[in-house]
Protein backbone atom coordinates (compact mmCIF):
# COMPACT_ATOMS: atom_id res chain seq x y z
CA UNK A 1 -7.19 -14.16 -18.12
CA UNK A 2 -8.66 -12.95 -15.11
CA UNK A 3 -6.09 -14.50 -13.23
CA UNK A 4 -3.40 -12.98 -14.69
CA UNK A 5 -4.57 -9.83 -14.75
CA UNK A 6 -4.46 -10.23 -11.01
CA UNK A 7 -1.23 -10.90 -10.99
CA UNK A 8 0.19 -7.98 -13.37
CA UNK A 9 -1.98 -5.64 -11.17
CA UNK A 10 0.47 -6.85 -8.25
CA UNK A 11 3.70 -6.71 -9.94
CA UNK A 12 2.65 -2.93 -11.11
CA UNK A 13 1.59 -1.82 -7.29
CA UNK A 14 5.12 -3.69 -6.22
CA UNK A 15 7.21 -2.11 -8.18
CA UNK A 16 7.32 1.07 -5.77
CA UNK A 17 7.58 -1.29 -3.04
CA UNK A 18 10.66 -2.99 -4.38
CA UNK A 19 12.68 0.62 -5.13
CA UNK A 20 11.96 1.02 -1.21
CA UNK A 21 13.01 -2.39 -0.34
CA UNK A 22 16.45 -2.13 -2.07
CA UNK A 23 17.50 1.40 -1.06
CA UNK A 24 16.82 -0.57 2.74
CA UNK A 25 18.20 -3.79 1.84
CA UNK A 26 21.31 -1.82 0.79
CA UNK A 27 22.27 -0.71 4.34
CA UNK A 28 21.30 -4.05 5.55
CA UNK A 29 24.34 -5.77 2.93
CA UNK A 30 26.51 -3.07 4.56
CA UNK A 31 25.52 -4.17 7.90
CA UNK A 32 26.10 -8.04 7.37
CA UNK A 33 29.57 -7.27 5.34
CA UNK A 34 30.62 -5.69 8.86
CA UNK A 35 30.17 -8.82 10.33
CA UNK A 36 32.20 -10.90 8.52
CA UNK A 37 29.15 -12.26 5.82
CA UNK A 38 29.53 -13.50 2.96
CA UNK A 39 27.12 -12.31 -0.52
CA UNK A 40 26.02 -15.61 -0.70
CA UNK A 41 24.92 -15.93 2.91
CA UNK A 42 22.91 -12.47 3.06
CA UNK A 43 21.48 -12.87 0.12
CA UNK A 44 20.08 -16.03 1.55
CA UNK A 45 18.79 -14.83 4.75
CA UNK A 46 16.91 -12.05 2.81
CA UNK A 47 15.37 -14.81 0.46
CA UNK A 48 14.30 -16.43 3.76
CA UNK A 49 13.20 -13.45 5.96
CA UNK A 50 11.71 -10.24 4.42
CA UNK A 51 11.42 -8.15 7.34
CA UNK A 52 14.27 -5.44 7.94
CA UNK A 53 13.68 -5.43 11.72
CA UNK A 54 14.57 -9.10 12.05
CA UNK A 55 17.13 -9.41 10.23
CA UNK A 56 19.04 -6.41 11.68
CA UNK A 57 17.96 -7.74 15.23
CA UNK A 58 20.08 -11.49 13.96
CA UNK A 59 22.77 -9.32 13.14
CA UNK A 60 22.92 -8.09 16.47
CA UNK A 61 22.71 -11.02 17.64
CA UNK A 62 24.89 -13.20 15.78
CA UNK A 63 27.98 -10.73 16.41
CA UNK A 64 27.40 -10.54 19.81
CA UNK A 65 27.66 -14.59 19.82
CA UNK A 66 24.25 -15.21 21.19
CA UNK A 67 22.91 -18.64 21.53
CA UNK A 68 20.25 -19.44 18.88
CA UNK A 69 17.10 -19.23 21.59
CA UNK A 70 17.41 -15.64 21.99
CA UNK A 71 17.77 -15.48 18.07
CA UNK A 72 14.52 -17.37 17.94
CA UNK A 73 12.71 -15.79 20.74
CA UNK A 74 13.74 -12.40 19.32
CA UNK A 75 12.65 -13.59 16.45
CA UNK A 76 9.44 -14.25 17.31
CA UNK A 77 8.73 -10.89 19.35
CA UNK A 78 9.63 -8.76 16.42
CA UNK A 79 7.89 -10.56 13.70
CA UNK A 80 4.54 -11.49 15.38
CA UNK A 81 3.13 -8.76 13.82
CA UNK A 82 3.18 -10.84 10.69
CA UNK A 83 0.74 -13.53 12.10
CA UNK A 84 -2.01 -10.68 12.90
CA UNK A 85 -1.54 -9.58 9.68
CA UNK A 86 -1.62 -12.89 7.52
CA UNK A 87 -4.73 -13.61 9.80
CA UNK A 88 -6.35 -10.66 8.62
CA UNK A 89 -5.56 -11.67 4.71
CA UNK A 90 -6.75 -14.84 5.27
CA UNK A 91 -9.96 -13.68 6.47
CA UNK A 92 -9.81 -11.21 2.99
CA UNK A 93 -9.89 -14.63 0.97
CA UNK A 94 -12.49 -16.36 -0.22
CA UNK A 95 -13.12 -19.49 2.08
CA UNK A 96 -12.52 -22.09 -0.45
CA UNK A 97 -9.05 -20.89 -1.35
CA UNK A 98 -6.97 -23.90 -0.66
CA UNK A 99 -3.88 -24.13 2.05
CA UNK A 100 -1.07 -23.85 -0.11
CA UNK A 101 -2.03 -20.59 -1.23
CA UNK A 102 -2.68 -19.16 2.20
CA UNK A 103 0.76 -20.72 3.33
CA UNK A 104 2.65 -18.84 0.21
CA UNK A 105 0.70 -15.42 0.81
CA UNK A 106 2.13 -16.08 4.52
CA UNK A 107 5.31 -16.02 3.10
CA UNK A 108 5.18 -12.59 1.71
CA UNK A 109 3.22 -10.24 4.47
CA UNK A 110 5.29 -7.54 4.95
CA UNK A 111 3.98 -4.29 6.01
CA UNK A 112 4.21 -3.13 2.79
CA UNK A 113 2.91 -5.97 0.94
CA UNK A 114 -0.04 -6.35 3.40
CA UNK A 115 -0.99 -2.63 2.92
CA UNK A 116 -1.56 -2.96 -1.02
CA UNK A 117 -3.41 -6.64 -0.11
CA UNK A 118 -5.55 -5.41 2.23
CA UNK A 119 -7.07 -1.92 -0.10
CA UNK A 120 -7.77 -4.87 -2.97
CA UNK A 121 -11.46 -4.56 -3.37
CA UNK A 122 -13.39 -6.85 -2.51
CA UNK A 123 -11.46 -10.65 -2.39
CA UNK A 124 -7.93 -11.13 -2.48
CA UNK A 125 -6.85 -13.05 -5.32
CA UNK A 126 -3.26 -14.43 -3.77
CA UNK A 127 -1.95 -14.31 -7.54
CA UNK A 128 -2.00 -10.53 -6.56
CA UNK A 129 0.12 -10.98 -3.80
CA UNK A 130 2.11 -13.70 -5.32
CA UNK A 131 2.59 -10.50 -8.61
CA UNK A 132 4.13 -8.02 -5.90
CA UNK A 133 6.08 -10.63 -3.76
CA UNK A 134 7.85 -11.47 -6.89
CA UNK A 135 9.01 -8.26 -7.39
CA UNK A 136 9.50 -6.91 -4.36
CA UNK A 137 11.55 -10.30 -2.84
CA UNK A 138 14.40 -10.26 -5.45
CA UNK A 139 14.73 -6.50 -5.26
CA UNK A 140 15.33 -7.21 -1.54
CA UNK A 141 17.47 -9.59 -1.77
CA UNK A 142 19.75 -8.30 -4.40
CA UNK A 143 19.99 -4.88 -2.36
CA UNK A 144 21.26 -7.24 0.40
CA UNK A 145 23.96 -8.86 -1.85
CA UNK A 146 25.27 -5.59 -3.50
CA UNK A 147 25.64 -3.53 -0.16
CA UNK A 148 28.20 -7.10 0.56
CA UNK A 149 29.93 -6.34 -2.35
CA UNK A 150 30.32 -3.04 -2.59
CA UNK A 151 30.49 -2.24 0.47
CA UNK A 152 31.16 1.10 1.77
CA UNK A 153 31.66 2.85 -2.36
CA UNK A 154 28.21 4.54 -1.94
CA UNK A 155 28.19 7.24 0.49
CA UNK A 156 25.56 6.73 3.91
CA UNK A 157 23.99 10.09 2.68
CA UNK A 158 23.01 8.52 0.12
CA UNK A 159 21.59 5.31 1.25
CA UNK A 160 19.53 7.26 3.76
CA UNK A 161 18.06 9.71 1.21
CA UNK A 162 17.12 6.66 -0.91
CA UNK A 163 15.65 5.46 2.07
CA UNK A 164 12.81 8.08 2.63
CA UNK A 165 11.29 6.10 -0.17
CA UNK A 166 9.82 4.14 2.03
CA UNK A 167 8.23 6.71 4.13
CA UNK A 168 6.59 7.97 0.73
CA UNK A 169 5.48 4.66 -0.19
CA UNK A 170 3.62 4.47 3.33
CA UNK A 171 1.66 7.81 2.60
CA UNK A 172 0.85 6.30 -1.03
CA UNK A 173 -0.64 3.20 0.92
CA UNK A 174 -2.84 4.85 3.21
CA UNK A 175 -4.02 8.53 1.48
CA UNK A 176 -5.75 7.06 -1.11
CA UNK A 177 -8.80 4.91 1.22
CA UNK A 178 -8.32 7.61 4.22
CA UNK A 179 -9.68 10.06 1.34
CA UNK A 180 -12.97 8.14 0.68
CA UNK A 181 -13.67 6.45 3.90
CA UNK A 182 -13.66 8.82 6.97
CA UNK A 183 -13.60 7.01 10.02
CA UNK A 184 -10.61 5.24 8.05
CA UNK A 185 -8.58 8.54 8.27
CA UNK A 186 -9.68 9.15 11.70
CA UNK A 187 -8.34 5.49 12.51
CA UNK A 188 -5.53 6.39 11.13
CA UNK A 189 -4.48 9.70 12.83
CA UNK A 190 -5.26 7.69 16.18
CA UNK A 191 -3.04 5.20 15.29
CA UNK A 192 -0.29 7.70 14.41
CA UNK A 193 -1.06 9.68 17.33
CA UNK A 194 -0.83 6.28 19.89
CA UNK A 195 2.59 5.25 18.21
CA UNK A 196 4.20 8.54 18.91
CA UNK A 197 3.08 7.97 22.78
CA UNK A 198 4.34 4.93 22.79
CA UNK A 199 7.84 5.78 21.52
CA UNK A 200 8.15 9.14 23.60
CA UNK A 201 6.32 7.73 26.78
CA UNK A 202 9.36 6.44 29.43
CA UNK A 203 6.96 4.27 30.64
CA UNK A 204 6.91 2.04 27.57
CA UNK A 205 10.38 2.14 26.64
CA UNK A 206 11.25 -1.40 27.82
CA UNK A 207 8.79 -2.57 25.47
CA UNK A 208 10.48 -3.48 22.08
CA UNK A 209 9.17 -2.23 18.61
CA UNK A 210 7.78 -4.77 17.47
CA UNK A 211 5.70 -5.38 20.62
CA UNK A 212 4.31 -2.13 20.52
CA UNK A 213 2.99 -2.34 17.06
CA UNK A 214 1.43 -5.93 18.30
CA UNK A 215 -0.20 -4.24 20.95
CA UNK A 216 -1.54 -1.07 19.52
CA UNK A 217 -2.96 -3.10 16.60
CA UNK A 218 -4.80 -5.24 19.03
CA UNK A 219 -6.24 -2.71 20.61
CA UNK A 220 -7.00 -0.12 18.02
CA UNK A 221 -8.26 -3.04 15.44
CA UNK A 222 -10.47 -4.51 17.96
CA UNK A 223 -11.79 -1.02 19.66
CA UNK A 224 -12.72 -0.92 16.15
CA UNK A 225 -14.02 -3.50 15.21
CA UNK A 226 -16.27 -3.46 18.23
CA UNK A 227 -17.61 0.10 17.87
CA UNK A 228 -17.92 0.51 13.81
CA UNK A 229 -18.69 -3.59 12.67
CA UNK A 230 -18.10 -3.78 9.19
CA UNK A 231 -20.81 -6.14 7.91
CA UNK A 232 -19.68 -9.42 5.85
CA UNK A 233 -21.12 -10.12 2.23
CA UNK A 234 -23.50 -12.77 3.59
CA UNK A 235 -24.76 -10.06 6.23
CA UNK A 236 -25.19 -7.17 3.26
CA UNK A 237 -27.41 -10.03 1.47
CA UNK A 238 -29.36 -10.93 4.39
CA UNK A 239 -30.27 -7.16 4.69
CA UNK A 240 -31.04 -6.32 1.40
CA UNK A 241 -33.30 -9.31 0.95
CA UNK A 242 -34.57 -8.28 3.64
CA UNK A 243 -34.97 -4.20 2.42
CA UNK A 244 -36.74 -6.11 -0.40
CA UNK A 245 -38.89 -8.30 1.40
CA UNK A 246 -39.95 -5.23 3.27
CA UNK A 247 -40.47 -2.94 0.28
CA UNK A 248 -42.50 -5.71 -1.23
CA UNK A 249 -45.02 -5.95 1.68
CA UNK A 250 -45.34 -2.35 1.30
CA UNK A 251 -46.05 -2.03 -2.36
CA UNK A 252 -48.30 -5.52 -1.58
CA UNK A 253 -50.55 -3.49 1.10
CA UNK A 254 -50.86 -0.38 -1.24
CA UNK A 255 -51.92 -2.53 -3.84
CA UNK A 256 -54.16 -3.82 -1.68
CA UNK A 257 -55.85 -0.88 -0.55
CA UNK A 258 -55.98 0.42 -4.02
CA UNK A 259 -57.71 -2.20 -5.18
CA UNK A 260 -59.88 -1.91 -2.44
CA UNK A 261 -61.20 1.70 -2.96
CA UNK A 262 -61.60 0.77 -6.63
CA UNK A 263 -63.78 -2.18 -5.64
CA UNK A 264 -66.02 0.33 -3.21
């Protein structure tokens, strides 16, 4: 029961995800329909690759006839954000979750789909992810496959203002745990505030977008992570049996003492 709880709760949080996803996806059909694509073939390639960066970088690519190293190289640039991510939902899980479920979780970590993962409390149950995946992959894909068929019938305007979903679903992600933690919020604005440096800065402009979110996570996570620790749950036990232990030898020694001026 549990279990599927876990997994309704996803579906319900990906539901706003996967309005996003297909206003995007949308454009992208648009884009691969320009190319000479067919329905069939996008649709695939979103099945296969959830990330709207990499797939508009292959279609760059593939109509510029590049050979398929620089479509895996590129490839690799833009996405490795993914593997810091799914690294950091791995470490969310509890140990004994077997492979299989950390490989299909892998799978599914999108920025999106790793911000609602990440603000579950306490462990990630991947039926959770596995609940918003499912609705958030087909919506992408069959965004993908309609802007193929259609085409060009719905105006750009349109598919851009549909767009700014996405933007709103970002806000939604990150408000909510900004509002009760803090130094979250502060992280946060810092992070907001290095990203705009780095995409107004002329000194970083050979770097490519998806590098610079790779390296400002690196160093904002870890700067992090090395000045405000966030204690694990065998840490949190070790100090409060500790707190006890102490508060024991306290009440022990009053007792003690008590019993001591009773005896005199």
């Amino acid at each position: 029961m549990e279990q599927t709880r876990g997994f309704l709760d996803g579906m319900r949080d990906g539901i706003p995800i996967a309005l996003g996803y297909f206003a995007v996806s949308f454009t992208l059909g648009i884009a691969c329909r320009n190319i000479g694509m067919s329905a069939a073939q996008a649709t695939v390639m979103s099945l296969t690759n959830l990330t709207s960066a990499g797939e508009f970088a292959a279609l760059g690519i593939m109509a510029a006839g590049s050979s398929l190293w620089e479509m895996a190289l590129s490839q690799l640039v833009i996405n490795l954000r993914y593997m810091l991510m799914s690294c950091s939902l791995s470490q969310k899980m509890a140990p004994d979750t077997p492979l299989f479920h950390r490989l299909l979780v892998g799978y599914g970590v999108t920025d999106e789909i790793f911000g609602i993962s990440v603000n579950v409390p306490g462990r990630l149950d991947p039926r959770y992810t596995y609940g918003a995946v499912c609705v958030a992959a087909p919506s992408w894909a069959l965004g993908t496959c309609l802007g193929v068929v259609l085409g060009n019938v719905l105006p750009m305007r349109l598919v851009a203002a549909l767009s700014v979903a996405l933007y709103g679903m970002f806000i939604a992600i990150i408000v909510p745990p900004a509002r009760r933690d803090r130094l979250l919020g502060l992280l946060i604005l810092l992070s907001m505030a290095a990203s705009w440096l780095f995409a107004r800065l002329p000194i970083f402009e050979s770097i490519s977008g998806g590098m610079k979110v790779i390296i400002l996570t690196v160093l904002i996570s870890g700067a992090a992570a090395v000045l405000f620790p966030v204690h694990g749950e065998a840490a949190k036990a070790a100090k409060t049996a500790k707190d006890a232990e102490g508060a024991k030898s306290v009440k022990d020694g009053k007792d003690a003492a008590e019993a001591e001026d009773t005896h005199a």
